[in-house]
C-alpha atoms as a PDB file:
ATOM      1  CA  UNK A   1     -32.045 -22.956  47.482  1.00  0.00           C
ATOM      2  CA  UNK A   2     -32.319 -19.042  47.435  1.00  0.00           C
ATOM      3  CA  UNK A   3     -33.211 -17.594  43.786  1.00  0.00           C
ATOM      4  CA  UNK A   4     -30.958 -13.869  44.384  1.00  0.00           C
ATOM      5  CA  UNK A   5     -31.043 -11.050  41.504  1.00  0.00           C
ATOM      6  CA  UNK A   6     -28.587  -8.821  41.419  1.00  0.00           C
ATOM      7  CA  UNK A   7     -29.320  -4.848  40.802  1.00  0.00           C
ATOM      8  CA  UNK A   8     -27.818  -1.768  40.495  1.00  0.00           C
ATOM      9  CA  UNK A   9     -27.637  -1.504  44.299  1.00  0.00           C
ATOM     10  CA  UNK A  10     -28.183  -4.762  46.175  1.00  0.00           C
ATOM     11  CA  UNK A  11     -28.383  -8.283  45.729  1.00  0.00           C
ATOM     12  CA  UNK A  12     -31.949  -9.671  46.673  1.00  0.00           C
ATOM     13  CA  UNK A  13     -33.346 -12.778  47.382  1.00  0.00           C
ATOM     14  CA  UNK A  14     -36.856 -13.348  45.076  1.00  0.00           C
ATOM     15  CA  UNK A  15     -37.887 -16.686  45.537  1.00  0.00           C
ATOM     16  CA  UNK A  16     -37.415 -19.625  47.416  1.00  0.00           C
ATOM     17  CA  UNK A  17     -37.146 -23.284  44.905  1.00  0.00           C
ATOM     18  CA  UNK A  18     -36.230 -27.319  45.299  1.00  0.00           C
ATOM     19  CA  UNK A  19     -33.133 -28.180  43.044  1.00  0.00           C
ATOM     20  CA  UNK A  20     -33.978 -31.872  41.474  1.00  0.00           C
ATOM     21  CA  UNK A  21     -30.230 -33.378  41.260  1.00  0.00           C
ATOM     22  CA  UNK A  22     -30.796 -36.575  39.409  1.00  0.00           C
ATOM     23  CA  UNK A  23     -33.409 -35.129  36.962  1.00  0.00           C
ATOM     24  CA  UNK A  24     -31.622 -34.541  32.759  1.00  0.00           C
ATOM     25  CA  UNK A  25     -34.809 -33.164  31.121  1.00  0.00           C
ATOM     26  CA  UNK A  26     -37.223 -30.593  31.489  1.00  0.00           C
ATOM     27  CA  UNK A  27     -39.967 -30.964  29.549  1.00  0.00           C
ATOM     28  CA  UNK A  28     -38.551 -33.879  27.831  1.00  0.00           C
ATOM     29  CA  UNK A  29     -35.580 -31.801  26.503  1.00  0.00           C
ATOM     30  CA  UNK A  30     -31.643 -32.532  27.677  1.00  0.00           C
ATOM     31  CA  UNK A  31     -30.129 -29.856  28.984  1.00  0.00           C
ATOM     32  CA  UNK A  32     -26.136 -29.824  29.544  1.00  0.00           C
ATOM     33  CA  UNK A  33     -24.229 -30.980  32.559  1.00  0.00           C
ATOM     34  CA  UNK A  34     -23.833 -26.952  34.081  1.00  0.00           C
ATOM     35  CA  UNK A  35     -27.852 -26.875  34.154  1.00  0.00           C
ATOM     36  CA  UNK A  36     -30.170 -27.574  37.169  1.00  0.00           C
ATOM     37  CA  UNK A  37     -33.764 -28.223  37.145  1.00  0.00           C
ATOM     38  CA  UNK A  38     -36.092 -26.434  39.797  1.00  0.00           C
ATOM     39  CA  UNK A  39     -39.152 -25.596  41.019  1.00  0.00           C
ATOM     40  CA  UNK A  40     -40.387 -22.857  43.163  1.00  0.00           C
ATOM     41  CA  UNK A  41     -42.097 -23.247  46.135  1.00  0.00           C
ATOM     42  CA  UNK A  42     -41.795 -19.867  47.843  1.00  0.00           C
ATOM     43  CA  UNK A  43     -41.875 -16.407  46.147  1.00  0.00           C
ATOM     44  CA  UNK A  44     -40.835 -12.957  47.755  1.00  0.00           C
ATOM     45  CA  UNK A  45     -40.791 -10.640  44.646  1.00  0.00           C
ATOM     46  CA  UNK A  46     -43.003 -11.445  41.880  1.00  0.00           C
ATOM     47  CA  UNK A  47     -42.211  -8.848  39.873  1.00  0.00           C
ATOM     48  CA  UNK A  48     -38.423  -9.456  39.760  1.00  0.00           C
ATOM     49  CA  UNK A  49     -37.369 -10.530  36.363  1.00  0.00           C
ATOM     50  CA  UNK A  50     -35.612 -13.977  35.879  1.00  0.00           C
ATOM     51  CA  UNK A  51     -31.588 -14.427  35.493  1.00  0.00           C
ATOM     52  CA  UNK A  52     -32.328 -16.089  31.806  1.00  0.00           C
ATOM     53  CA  UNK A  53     -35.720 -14.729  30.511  1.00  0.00           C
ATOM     54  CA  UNK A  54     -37.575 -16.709  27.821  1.00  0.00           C
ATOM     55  CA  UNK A  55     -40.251 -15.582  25.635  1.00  0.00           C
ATOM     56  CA  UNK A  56     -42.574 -17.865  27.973  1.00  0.00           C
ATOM     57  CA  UNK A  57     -41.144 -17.020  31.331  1.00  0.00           C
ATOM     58  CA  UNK A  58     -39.617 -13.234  32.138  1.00  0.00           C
ATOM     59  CA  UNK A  59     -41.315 -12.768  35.837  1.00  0.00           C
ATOM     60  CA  UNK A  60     -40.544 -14.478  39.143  1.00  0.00           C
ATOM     61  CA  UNK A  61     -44.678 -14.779  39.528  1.00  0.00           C
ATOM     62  CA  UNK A  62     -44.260 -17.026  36.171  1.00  0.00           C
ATOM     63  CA  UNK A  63     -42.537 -19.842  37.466  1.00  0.00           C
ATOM     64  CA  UNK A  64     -44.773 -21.055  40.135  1.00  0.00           C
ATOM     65  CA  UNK A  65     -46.014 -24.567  39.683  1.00  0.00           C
ATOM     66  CA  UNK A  66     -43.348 -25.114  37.120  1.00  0.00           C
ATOM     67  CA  UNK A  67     -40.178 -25.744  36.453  1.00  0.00           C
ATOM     68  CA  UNK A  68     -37.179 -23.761  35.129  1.00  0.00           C
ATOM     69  CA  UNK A  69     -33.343 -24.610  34.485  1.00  0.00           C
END
């Protein structure tokens, strides 16, 4: 599955990640039914920022070998 950001001019595809279906947690915590876990395997842009930033996570390059929902 294709992780795209949209900007002021395009639409671009950063990364590349695995969806896990049947998975309900991440990191032990429940997350509601509209919520996917992944993890990405391929990244294009590291320096995009993500959809939902956290105060752990605001770069593409800070999701690999992890997972985000």
């Amino acid at each position: 599955m294709g992780l795209y950001v949209v900007g002021d001019q395009c639409t671009q595809l950063v990364a590349l990640g695995k969806v896990y279906n049947s998975a309900s947690t991440i990191y032990n915590v429940p997350y509601e039914n509209d919520v996917v876990k992944v993890s990405v395997v391929q990244v294009y842009h590291s320096d995009a920022q993500v959809p939902f930033p956290t105060s752990e996570i605001q770069f593409v390059r800070q999701v690999i070998s992890t997972f985000v929902g």
